[in-house]
PDB file of N, CA and C in Angstrom:
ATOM      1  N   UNK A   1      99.092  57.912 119.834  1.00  0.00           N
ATOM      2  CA  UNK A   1      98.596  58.920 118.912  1.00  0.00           C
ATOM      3  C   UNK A   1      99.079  60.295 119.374  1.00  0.00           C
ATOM      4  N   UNK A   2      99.358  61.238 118.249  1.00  0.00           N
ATOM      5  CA  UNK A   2     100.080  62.323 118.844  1.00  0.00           C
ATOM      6  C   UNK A   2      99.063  63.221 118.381  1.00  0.00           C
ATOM      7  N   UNK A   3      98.968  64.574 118.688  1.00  0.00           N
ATOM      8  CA  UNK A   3      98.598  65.685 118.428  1.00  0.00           C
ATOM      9  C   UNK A   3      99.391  66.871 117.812  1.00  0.00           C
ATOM     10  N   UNK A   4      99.119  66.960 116.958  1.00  0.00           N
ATOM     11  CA  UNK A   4     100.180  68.031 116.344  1.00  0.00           C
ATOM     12  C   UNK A   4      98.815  69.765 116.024  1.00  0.00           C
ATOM     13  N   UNK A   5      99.402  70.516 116.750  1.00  0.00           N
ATOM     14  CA  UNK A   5      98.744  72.028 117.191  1.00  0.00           C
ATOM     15  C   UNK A   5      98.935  73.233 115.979  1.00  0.00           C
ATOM     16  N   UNK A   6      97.899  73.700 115.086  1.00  0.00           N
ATOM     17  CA  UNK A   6      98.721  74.783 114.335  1.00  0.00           C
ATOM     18  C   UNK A   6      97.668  76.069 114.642  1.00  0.00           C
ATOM     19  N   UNK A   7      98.555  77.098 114.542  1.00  0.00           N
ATOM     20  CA  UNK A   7      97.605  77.920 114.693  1.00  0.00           C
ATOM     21  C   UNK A   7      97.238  78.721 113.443  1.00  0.00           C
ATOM     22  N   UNK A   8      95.840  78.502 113.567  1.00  0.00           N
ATOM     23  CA  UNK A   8      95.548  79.104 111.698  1.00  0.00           C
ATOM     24  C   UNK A   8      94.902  80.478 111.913  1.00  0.00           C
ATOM     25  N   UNK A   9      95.169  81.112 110.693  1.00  0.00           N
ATOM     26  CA  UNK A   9      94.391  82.990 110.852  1.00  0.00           C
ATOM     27  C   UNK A   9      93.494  82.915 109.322  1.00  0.00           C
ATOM     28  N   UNK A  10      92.708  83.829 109.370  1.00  0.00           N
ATOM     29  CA  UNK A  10      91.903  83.892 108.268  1.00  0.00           C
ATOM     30  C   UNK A  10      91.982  85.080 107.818  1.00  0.00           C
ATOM     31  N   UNK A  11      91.596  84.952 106.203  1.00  0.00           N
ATOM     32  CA  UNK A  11      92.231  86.302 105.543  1.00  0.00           C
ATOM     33  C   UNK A  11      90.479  86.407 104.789  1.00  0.00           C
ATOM     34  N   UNK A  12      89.894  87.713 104.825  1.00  0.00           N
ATOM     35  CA  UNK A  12      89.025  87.445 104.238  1.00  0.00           C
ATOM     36  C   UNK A  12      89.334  89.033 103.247  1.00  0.00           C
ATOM     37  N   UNK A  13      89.154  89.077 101.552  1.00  0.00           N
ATOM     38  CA  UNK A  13      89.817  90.040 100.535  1.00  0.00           C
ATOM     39  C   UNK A  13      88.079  90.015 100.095  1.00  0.00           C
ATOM     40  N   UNK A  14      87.526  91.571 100.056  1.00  0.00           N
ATOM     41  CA  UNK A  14      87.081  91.649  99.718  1.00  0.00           C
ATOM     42  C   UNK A  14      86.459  92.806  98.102  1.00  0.00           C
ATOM     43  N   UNK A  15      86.309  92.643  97.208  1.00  0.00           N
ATOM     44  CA  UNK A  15      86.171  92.902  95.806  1.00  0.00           C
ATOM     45  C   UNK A  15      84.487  92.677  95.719  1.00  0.00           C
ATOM     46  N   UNK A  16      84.484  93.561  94.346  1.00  0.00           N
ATOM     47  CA  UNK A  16      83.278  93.228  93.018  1.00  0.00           C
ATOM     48  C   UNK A  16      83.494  92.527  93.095  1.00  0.00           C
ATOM     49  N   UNK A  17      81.940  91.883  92.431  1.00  0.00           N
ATOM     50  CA  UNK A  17      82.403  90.538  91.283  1.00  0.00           C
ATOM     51  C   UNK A  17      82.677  90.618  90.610  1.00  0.00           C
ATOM     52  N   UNK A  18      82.299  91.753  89.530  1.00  0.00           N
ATOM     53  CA  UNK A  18      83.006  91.932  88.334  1.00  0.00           C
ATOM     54  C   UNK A  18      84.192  92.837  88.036  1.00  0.00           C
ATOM     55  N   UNK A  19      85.065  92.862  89.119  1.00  0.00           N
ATOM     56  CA  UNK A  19      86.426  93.444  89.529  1.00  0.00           C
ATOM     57  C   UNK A  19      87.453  92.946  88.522  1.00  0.00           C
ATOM     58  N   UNK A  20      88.171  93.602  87.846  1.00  0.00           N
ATOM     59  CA  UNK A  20      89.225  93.274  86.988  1.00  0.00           C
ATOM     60  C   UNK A  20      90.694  93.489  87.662  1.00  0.00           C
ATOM     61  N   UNK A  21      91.466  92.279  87.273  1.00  0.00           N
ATOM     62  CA  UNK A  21      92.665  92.785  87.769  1.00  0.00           C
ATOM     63  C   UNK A  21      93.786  93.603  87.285  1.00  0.00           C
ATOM     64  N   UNK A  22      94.336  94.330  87.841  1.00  0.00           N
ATOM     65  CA  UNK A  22      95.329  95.279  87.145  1.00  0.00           C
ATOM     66  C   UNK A  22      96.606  94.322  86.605  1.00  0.00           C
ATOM     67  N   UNK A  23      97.501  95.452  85.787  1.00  0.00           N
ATOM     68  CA  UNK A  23      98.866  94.859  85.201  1.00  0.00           C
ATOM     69  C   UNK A  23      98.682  93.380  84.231  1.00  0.00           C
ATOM     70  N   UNK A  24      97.836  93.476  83.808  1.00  0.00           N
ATOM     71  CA  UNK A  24      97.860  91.589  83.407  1.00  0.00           C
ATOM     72  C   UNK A  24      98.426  92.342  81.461  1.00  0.00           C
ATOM     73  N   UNK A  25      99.111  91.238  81.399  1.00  0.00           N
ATOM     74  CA  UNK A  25      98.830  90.974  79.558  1.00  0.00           C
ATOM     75  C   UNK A  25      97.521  91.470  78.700  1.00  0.00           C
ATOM     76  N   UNK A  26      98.072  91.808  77.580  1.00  0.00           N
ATOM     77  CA  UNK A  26      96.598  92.023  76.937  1.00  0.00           C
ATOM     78  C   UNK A  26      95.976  90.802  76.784  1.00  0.00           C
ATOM     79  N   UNK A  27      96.874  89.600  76.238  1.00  0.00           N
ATOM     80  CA  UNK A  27      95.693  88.276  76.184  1.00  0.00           C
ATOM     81  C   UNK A  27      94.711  87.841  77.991  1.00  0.00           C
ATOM     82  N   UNK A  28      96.091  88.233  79.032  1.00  0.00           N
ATOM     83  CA  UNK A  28      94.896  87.888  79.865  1.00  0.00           C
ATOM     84  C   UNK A  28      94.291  89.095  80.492  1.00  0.00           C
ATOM     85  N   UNK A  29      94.110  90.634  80.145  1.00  0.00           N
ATOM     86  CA  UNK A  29      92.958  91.582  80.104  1.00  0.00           C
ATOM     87  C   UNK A  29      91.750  90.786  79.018  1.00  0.00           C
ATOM     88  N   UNK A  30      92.464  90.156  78.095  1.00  0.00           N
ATOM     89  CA  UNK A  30      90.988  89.687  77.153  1.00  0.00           C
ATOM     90  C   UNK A  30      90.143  88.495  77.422  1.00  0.00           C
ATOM     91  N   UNK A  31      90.989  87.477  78.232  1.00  0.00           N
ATOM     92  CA  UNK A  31      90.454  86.607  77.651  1.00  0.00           C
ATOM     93  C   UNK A  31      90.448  86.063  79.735  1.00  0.00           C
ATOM     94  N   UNK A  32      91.170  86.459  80.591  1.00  0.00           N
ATOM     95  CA  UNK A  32      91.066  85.748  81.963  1.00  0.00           C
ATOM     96  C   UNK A  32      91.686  86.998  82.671  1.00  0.00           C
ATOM     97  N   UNK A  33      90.659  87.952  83.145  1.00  0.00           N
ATOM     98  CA  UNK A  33      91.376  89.433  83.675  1.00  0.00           C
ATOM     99  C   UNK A  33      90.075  89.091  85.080  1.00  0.00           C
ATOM    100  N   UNK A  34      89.728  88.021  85.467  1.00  0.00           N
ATOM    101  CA  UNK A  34      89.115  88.374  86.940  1.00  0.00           C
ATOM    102  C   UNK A  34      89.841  88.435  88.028  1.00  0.00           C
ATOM    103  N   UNK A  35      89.816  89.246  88.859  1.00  0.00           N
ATOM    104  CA  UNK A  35      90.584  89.649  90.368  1.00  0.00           C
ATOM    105  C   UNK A  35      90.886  88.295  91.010  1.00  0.00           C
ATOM    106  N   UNK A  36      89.094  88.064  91.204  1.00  0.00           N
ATOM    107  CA  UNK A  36      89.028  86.912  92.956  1.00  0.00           C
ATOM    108  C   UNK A  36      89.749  85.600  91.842  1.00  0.00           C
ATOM    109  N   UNK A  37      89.101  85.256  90.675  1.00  0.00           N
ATOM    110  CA  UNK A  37      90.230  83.584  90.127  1.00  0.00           C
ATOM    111  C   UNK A  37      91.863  84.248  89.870  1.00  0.00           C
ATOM    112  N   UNK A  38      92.010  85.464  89.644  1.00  0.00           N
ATOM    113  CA  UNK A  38      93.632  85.233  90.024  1.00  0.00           C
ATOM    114  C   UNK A  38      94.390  85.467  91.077  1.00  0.00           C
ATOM    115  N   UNK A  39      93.704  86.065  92.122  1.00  0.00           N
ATOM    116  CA  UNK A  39      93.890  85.872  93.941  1.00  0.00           C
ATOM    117  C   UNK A  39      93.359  84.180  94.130  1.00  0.00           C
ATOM    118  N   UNK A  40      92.411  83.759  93.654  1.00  0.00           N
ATOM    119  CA  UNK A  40      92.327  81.908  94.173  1.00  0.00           C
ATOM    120  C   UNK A  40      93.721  81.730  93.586  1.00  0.00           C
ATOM    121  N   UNK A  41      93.686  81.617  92.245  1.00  0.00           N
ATOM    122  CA  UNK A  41      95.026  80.857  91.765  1.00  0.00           C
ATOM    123  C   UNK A  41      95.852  80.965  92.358  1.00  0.00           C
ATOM    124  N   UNK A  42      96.487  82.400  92.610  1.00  0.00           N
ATOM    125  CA  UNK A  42      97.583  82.570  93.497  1.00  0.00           C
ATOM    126  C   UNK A  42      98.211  81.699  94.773  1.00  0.00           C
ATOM    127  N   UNK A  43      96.712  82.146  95.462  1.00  0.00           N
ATOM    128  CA  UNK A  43      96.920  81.038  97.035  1.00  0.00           C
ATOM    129  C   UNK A  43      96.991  79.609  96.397  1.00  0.00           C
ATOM    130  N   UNK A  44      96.520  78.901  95.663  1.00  0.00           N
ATOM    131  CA  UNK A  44      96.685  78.007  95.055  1.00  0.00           C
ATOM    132  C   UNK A  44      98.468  77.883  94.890  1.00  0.00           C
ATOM    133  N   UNK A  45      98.922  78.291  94.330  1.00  0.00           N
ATOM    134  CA  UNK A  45     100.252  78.158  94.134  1.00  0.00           C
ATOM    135  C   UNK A  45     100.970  78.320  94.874  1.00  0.00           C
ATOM    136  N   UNK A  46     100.449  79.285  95.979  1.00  0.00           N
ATOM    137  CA  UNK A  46     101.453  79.287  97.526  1.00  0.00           C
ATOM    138  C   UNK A  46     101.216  78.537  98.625  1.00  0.00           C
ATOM    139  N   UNK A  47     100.426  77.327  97.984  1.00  0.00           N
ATOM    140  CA  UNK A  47      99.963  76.176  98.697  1.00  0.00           C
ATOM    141  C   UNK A  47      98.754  76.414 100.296  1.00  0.00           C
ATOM    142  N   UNK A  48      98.380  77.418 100.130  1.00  0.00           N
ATOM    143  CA  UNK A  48      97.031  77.695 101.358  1.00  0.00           C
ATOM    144  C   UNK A  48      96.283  76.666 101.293  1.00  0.00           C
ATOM    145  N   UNK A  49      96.355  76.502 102.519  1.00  0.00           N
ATOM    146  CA  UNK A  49      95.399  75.437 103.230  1.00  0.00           C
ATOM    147  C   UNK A  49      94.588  75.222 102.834  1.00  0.00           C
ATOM    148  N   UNK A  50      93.557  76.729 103.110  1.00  0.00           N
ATOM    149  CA  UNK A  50      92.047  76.571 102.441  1.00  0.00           C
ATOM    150  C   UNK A  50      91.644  78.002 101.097  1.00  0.00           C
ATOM    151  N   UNK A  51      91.088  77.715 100.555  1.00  0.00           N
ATOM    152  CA  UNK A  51      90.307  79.167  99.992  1.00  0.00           C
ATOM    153  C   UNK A  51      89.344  78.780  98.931  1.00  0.00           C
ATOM    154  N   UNK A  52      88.392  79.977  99.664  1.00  0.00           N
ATOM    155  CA  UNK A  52      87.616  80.166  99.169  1.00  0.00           C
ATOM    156  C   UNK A  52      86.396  81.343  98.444  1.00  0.00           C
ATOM    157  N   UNK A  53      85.834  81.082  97.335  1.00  0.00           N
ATOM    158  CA  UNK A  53      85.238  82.176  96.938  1.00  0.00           C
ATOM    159  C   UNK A  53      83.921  82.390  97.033  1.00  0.00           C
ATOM    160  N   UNK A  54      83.618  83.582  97.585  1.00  0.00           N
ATOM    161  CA  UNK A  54      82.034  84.128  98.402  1.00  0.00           C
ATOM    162  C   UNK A  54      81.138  84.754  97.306  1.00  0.00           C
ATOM    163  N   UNK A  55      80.583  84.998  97.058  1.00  0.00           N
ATOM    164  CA  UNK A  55      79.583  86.090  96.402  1.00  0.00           C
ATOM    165  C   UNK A  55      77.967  86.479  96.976  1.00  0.00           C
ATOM    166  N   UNK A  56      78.233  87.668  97.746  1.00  0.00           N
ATOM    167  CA  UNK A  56      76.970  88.159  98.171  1.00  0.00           C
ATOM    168  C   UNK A  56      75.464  87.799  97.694  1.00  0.00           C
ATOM    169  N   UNK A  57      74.899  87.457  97.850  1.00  0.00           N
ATOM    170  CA  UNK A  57      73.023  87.901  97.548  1.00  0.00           C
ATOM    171  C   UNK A  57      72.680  89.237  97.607  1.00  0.00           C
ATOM    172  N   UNK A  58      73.096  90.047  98.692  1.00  0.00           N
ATOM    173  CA  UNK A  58      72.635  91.315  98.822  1.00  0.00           C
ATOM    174  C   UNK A  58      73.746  92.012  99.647  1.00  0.00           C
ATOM    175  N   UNK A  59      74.173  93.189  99.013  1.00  0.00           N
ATOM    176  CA  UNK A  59      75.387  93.896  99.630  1.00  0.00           C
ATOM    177  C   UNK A  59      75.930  95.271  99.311  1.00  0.00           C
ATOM    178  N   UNK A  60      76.806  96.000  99.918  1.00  0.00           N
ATOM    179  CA  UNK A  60      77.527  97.181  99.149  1.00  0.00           C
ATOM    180  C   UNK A  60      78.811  96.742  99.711  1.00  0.00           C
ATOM    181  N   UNK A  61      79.659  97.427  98.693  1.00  0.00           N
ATOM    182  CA  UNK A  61      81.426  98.057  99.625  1.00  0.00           C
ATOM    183  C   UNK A  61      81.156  99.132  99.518  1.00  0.00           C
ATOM    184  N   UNK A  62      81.869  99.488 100.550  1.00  0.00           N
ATOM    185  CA  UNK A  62      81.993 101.358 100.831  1.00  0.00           C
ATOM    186  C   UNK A  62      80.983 102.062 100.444  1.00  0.00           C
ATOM    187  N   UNK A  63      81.146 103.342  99.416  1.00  0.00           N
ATOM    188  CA  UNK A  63      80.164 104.103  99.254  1.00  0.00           C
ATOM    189  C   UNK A  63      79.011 103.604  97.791  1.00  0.00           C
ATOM    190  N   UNK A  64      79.005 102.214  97.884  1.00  0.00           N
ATOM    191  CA  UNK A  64      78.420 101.712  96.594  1.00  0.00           C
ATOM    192  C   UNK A  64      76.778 101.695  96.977  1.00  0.00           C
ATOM    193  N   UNK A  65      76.017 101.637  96.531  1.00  0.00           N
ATOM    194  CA  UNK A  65      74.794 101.315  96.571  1.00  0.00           C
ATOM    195  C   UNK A  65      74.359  99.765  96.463  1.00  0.00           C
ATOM    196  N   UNK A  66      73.137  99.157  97.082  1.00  0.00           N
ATOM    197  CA  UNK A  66      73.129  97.827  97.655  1.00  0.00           C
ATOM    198  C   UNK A  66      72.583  97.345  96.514  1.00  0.00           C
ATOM    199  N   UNK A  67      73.204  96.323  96.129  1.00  0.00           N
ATOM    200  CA  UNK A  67      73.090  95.835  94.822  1.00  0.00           C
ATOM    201  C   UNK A  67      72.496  94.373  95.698  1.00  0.00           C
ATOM    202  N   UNK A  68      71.504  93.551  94.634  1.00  0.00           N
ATOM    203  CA  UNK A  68      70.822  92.554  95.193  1.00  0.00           C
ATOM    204  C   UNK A  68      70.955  91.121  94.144  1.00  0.00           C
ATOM    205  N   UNK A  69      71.744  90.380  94.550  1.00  0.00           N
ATOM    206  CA  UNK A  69      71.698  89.174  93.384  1.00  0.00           C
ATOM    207  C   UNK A  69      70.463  88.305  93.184  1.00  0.00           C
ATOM    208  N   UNK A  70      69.526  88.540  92.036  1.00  0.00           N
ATOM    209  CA  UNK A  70      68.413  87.756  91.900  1.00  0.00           C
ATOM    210  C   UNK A  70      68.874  87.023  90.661  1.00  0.00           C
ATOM    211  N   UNK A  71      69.789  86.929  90.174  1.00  0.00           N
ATOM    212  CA  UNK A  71      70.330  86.560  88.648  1.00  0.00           C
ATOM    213  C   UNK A  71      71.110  85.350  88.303  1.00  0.00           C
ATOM    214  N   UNK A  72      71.232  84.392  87.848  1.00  0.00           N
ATOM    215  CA  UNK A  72      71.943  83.659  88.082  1.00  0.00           C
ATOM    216  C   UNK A  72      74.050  84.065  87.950  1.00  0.00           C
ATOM    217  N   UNK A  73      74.008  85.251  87.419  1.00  0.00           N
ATOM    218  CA  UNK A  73      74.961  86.120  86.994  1.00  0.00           C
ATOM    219  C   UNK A  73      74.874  87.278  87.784  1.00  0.00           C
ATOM    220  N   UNK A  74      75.890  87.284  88.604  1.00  0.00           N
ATOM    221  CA  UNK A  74      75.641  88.574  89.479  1.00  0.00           C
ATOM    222  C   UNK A  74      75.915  89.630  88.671  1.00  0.00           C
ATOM    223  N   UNK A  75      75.463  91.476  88.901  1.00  0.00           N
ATOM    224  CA  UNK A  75      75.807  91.757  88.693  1.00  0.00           C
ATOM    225  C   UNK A  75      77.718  92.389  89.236  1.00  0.00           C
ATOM    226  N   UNK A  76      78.403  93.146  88.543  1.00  0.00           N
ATOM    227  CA  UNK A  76      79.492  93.566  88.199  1.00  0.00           C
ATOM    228  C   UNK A  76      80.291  94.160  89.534  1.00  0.00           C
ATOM    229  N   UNK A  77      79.336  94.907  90.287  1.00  0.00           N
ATOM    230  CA  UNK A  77      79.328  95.527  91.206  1.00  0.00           C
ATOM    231  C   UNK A  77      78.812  94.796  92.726  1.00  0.00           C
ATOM    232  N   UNK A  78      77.863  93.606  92.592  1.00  0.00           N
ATOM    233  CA  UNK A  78      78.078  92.804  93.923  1.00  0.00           C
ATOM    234  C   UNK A  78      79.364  92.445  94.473  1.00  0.00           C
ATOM    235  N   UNK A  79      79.136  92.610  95.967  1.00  0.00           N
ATOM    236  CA  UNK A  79      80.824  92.317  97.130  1.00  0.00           C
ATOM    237  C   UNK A  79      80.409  90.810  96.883  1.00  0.00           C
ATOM    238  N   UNK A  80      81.482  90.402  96.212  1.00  0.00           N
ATOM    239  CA  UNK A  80      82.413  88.722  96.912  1.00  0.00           C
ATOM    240  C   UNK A  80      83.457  88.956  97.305  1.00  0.00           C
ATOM    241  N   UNK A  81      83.781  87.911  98.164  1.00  0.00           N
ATOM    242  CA  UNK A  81      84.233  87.277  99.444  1.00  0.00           C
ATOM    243  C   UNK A  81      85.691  86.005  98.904  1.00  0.00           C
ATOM    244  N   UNK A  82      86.933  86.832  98.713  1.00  0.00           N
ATOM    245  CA  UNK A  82      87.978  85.405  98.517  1.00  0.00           C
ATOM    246  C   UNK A  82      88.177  85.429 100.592  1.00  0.00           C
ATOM    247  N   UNK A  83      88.097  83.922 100.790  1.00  0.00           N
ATOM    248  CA  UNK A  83      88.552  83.616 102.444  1.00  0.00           C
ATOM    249  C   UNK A  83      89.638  82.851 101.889  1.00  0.00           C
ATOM    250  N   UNK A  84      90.630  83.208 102.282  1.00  0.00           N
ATOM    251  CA  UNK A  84      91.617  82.089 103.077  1.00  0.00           C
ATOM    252  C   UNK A  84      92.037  82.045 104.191  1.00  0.00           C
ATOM    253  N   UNK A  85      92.496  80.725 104.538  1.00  0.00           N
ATOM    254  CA  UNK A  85      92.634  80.051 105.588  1.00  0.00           C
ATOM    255  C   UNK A  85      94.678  79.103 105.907  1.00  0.00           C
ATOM    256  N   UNK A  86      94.580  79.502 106.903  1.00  0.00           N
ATOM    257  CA  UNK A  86      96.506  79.059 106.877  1.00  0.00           C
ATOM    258  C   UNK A  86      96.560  80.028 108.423  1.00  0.00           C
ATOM    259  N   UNK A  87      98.036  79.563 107.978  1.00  0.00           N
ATOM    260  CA  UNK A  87      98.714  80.335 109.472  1.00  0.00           C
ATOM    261  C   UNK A  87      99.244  81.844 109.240  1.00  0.00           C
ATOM    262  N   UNK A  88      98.893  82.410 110.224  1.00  0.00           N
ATOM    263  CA  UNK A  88      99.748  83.555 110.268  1.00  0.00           C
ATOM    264  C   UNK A  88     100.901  84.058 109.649  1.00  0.00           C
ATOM    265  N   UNK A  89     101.627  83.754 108.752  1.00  0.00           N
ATOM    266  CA  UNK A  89     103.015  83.726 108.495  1.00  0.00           C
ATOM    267  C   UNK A  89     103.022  83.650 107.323  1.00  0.00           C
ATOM    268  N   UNK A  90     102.298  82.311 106.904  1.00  0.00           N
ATOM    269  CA  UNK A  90     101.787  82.405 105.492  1.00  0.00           C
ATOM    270  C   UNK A  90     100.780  83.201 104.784  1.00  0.00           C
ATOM    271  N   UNK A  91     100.225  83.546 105.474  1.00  0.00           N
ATOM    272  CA  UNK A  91      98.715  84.411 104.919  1.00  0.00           C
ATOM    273  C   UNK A  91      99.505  85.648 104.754  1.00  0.00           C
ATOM    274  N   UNK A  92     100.162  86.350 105.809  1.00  0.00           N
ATOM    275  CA  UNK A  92     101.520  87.725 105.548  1.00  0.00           C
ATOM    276  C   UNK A  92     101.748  87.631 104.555  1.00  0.00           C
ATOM    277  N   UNK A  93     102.417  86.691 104.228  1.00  0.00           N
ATOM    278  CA  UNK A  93     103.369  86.294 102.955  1.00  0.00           C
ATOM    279  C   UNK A  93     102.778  86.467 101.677  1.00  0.00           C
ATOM    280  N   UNK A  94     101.727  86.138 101.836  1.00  0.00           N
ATOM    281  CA  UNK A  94     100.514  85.906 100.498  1.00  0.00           C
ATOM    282  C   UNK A  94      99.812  87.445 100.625  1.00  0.00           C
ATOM    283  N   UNK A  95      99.669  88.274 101.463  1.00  0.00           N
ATOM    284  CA  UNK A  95      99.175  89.537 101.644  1.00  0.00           C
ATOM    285  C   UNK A  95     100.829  90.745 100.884  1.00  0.00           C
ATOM    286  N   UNK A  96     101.513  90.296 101.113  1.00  0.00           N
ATOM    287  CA  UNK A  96     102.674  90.630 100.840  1.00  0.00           C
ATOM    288  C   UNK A  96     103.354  90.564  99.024  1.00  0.00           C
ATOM    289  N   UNK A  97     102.974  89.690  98.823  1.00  0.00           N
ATOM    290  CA  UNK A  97     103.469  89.251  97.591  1.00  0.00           C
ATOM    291  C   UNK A  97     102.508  89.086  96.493  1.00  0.00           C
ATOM    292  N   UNK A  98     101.331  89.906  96.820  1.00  0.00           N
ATOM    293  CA  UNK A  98     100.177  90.231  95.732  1.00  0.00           C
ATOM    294  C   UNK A  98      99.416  91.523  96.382  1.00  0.00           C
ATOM    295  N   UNK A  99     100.256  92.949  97.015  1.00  0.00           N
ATOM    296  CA  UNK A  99     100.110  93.649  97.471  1.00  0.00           C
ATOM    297  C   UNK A  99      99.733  94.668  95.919  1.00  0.00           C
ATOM    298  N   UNK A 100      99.941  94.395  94.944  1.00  0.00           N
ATOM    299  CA  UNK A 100      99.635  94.937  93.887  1.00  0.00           C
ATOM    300  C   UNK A 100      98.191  94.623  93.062  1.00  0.00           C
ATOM    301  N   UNK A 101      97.848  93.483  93.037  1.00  0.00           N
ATOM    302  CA  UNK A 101      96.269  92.703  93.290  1.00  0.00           C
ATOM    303  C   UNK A 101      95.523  93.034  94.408  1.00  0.00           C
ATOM    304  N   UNK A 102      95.509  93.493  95.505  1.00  0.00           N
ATOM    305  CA  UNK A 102      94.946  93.942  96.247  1.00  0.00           C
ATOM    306  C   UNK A 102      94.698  95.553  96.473  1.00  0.00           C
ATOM    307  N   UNK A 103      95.439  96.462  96.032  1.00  0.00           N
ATOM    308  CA  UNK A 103      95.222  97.722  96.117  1.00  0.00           C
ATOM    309  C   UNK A 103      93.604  98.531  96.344  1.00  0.00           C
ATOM    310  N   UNK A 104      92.592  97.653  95.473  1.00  0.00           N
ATOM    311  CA  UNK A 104      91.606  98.473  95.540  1.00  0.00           C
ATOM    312  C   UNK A 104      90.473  96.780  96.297  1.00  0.00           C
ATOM    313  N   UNK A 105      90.903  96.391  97.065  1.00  0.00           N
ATOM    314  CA  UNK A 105      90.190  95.772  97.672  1.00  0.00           C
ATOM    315  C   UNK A 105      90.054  96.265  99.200  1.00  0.00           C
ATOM    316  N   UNK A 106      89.564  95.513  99.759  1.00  0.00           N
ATOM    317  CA  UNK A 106      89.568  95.271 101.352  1.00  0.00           C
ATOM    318  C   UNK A 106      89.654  93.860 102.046  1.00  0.00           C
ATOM    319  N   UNK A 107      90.961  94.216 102.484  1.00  0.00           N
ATOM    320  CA  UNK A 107      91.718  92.920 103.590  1.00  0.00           C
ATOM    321  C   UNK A 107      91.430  92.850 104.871  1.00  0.00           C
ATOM    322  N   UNK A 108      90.892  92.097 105.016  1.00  0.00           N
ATOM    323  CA  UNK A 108      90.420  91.893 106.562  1.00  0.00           C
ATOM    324  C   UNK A 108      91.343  90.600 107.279  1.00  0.00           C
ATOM    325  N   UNK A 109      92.641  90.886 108.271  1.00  0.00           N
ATOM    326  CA  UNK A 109      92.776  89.395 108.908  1.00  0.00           C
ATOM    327  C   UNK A 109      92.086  89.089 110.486  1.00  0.00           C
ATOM    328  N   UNK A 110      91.909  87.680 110.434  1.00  0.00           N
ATOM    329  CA  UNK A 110      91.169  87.798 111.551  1.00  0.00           C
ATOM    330  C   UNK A 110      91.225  86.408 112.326  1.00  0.00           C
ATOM    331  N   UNK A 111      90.747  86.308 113.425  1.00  0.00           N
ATOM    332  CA  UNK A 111      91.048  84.854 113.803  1.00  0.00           C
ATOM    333  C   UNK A 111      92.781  84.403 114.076  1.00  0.00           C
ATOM    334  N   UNK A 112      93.505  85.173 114.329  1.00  0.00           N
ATOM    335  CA  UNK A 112      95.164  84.607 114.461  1.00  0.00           C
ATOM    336  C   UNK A 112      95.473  83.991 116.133  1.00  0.00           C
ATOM    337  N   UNK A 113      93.917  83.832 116.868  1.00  0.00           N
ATOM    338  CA  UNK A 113      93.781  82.757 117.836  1.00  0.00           C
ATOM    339  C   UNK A 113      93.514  81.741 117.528  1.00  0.00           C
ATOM    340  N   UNK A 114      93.138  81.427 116.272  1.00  0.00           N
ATOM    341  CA  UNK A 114      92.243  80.089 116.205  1.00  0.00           C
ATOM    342  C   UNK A 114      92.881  78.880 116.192  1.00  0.00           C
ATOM    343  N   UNK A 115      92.950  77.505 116.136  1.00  0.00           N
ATOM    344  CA  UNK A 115      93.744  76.514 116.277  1.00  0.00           C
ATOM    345  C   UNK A 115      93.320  75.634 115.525  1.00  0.00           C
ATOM    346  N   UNK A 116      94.257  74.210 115.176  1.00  0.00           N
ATOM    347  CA  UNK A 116      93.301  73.070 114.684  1.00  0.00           C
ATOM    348  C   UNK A 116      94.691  72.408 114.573  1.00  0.00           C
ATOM    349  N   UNK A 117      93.740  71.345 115.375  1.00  0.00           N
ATOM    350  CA  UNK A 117      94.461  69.973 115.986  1.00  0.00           C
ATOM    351  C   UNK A 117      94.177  69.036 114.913  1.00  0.00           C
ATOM    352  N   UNK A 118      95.087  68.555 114.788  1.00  0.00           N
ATOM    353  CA  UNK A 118      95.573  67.262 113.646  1.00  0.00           C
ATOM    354  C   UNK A 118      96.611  65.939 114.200  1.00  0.00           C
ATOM    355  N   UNK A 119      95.563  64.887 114.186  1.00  0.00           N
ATOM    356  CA  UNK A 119      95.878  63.751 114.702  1.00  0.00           C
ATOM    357  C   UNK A 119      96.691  63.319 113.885  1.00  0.00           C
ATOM    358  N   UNK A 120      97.896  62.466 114.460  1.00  0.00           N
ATOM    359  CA  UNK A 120      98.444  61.761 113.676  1.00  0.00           C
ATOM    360  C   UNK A 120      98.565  60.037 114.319  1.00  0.00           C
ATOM    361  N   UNK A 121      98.488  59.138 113.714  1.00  0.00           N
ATOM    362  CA  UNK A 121      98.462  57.699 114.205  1.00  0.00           C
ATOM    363  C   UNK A 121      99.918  57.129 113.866  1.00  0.00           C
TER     364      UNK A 121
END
């Protein structure tokens, strides 16, 4: 049995929930204009390991006031949380090539010690 070693980093993008994304089409400003599902999709298509989408209970960004999710619908202005998960190199890449989707967020990378061992038989 072998061990094969990767080293993974975590990207954690943080947005509203009800954050719209810039530059899109008018059909998708109308009809599919959310930030964090077209940052998932994205990593989706650049094949990331992992990702995933957060949404606060209780929170601010920056100079916002603490908004509290009791709703089954957050409001507009609660911080969620896209995490992904991959290696160093790739997560760049993906920070890189949707540097225009990210402008009014906050990118946090973190973890570019972390590891995970994968057996192979």
């Amino acid at each position: 049995m072998d061990l094969i070693i990767n080293n993974i980093s975590i990207v954690k993008i943080y947005f509203r929930y009800g954050q719209q994304a810039k530059g899109q089409t008018f059909w998708h400003r109308l009809w599919n204009n959310n930030l964090g599902y077209l940052l998932l999709k994205k990593a989706r298509e650049m094949n990331i390991s992992q990702a995933a989408i957060f949404t606060a209970k209780a929170g601010y960004l920056q100079e916002d006031n603490i908004t509290v999710n009791i709703s089954e619908i957050p409001l507009n202005k609660n911080p969620a949380c896209l995490e992904l998960i991959d290696t160093v190199d790739k997560l760049q890449t993906y920070l890189a090539d949707n540097t225009f989707l990210l402008a009014d967020t906050n990118v946090i990378l973190i973890n570019n010690e972390g590891y995970q061992l994968i057996q192979s038989v």
